[in-house]
Protein backbone atom coordinates (compact mmCIF):
# COMPACT_ATOMS: atom_id res chain seq x y z
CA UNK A 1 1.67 -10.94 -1.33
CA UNK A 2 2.45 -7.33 -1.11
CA UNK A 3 2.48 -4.61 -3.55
CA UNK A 4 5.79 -4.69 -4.16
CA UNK A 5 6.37 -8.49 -4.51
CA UNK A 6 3.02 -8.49 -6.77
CA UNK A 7 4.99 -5.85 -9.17
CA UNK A 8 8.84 -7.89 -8.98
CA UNK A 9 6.22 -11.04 -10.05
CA UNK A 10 4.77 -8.82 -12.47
CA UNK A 11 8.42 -7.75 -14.06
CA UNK A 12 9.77 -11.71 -13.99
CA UNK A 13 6.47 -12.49 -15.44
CA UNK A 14 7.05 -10.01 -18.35
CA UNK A 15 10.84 -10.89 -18.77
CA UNK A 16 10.30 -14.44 -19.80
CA UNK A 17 9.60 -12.89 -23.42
CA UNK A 18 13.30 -13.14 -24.40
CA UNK A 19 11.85 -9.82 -26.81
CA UNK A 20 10.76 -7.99 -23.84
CA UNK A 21 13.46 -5.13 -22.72
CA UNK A 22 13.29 -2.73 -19.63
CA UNK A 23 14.14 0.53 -20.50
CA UNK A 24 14.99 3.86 -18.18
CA UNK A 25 17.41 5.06 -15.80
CA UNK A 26 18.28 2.87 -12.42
CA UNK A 27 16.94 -0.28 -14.23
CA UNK A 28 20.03 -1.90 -14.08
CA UNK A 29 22.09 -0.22 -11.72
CA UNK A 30 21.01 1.77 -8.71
CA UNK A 31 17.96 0.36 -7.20
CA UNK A 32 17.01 -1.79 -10.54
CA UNK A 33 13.01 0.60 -10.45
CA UNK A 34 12.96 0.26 -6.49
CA UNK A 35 13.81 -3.53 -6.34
CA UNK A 36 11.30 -4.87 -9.01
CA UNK A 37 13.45 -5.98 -11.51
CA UNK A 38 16.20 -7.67 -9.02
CA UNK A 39 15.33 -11.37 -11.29
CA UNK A 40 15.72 -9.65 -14.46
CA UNK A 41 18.44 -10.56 -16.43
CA UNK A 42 20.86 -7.95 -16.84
CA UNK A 43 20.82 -8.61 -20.79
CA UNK A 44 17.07 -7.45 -21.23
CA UNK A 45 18.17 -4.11 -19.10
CA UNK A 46 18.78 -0.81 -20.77
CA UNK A 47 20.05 1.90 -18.58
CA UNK A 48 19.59 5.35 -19.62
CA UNK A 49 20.35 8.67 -18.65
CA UNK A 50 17.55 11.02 -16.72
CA UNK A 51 16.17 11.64 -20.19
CA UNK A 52 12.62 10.55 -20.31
CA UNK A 53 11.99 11.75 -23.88
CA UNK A 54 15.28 9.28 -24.84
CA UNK A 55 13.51 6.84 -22.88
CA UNK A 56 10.09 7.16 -24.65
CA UNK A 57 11.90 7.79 -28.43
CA UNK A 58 13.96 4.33 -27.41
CA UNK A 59 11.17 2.30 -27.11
CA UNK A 60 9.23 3.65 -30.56
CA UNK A 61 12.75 2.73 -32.04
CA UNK A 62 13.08 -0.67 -30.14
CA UNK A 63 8.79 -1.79 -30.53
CA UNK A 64 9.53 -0.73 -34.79
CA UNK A 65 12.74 -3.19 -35.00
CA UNK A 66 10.86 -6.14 -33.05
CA UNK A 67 10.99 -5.87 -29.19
CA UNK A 68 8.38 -5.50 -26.46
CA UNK A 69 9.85 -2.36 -24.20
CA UNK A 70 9.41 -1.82 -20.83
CA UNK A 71 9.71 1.83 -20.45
CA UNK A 72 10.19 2.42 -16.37
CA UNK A 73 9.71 6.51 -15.43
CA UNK A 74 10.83 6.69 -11.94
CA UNK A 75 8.59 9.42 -11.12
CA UNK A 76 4.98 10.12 -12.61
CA UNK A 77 6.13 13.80 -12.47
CA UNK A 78 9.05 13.55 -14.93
CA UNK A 79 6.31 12.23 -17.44
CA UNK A 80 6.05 16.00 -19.14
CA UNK A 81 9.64 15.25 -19.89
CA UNK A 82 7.88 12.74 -22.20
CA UNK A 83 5.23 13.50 -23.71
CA UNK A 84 6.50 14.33 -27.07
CA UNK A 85 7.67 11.03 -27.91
CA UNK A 86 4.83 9.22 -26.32
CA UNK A 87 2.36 11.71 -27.16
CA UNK A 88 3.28 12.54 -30.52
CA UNK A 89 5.28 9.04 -31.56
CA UNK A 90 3.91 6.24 -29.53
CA UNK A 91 0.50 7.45 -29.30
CA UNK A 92 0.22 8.53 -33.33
CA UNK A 93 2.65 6.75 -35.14
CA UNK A 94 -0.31 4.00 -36.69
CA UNK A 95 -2.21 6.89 -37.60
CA UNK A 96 0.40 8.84 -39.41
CA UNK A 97 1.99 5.98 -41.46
CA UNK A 98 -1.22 4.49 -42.11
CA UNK A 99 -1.19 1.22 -40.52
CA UNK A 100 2.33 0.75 -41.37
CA UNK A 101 4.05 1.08 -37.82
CA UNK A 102 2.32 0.22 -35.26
CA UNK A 103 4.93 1.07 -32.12
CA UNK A 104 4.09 -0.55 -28.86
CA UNK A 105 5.79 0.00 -25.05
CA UNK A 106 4.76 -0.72 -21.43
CA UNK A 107 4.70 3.11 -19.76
CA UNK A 108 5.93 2.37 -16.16
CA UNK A 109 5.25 5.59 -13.85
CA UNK A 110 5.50 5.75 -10.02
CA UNK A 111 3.76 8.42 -8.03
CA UNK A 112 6.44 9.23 -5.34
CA UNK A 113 6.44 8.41 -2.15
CA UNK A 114 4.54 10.92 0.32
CA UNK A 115 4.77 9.25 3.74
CA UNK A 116 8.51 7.38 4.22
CA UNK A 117 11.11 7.03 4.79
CA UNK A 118 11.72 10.25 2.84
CA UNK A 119 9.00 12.78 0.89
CA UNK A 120 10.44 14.12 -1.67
CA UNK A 121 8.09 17.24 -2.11
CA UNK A 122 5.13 18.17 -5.00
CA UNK A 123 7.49 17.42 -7.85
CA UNK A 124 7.50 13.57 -6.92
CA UNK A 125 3.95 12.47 -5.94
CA UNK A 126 2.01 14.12 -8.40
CA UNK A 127 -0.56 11.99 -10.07
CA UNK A 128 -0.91 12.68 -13.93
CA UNK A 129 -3.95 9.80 -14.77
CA UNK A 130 -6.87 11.75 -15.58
CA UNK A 131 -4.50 14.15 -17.96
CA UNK A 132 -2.91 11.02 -19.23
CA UNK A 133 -6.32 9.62 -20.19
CA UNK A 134 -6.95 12.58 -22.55
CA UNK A 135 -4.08 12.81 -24.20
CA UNK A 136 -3.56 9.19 -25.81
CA UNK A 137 -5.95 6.93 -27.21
CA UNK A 138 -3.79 3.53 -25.32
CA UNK A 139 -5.25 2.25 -22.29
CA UNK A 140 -4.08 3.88 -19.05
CA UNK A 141 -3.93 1.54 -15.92
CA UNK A 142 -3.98 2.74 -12.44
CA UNK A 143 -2.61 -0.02 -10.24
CA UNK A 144 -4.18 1.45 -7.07
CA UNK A 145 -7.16 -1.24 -5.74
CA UNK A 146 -6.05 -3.87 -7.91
CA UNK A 147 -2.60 -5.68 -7.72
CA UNK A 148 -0.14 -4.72 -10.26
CA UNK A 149 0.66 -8.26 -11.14
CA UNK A 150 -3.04 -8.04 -12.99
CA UNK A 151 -2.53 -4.63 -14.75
CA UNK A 152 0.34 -5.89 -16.24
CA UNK A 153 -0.83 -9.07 -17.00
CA UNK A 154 -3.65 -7.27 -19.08
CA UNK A 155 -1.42 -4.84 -20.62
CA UNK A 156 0.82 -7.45 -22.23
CA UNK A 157 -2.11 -9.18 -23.58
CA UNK A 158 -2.58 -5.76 -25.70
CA UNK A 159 -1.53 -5.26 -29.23
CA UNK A 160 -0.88 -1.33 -28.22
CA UNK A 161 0.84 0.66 -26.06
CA UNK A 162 -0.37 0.82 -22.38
CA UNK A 163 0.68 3.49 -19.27
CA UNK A 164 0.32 1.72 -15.62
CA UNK A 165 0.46 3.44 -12.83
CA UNK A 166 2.41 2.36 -9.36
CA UNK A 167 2.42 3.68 -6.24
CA UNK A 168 5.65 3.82 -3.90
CA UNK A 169 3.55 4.75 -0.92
CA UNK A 170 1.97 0.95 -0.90
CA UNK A 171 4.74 -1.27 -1.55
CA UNK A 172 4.46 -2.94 2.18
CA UNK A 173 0.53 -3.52 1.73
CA UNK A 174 -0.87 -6.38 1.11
CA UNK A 175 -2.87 -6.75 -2.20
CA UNK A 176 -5.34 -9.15 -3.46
């Protein structure tokens, strides 16, 4: 199995929770997050505008009224965009209201391609984990010697938010 078929398994794995939603911009249209969600039914897919903050503030919104969302970030870089909703929301909203919300969401982020077929410069492949791993107190995943289909197995076991990191550059190698 390669990378890429271990992350589509990964996503149809994920989307038989009829609660689970995919959230971000070419999720539905486009490439549907480079070809991973191509089994997904349309109706869990929520395309958004290039507005990662929207993204992240959905998926407080959508985890308080019941669903399991899939944010997908198309780029690790465009995280920053982010980080007030999932830093400040996702990340602290249990503390803040004292047990009362407890907001949950799968953090998709892909570190850009920087071989082929085209590299799209240093504000596509940079690699945010170690920051990442400071800044909230969920469990950050790096899917890069371990196949993705595990990571996100393990991070829908968890009653918290989760970030995993993809990379574009392996989706034609084989993983275990």
């Amino acid at each position: 199995m390669t990378y890429k078929d271990s992350l589509i398994a990964a996503m149809d794995e994920l989307a038989t929770d009829p609660k689970r939603v995919f959230v971000g911009y070419n999720v539905r249209y486009g490439s549907k997050a480079n070809g991973t969600l191509i089994h997904v039914n349309d109706s869990q897919l929520i395309e958004t505008p290039v507005a990662e903050n929207l993204m992240a503030g959905m998926a407080v919104g959508l985890s308080l009224g019941g669903f399991k969302p899939v944010v997908y970030i198309e780029r690790f870089d465009f995280i920053l965009n982010a980080m007030d909703a999932i830093v400040n929301h996702l990340d602290k909203l249990d503390k803040l209201s004292n047990g009362q919300f407890k907001p949950t969401a799968l953090i998709r982020v892909v570190i850009g391609s920087k071989k082929s077929p085209l590299f799209t410069g240093p504000t596509h492949t940079q690699d945010f984990t170690e920051a990442m791993r400071h800044l909230v107190s969920f469990p950050v995943y790096n899917a890069f010697n371990v196949s993705p289909l595990d990571c996100y197995r393990q991070a829908a076991e968890l009653k918290t938010s989760c970030l995993v990191i993809e990379y574009r550059d392996f989706y034609a190698q084989l993983c275990s």
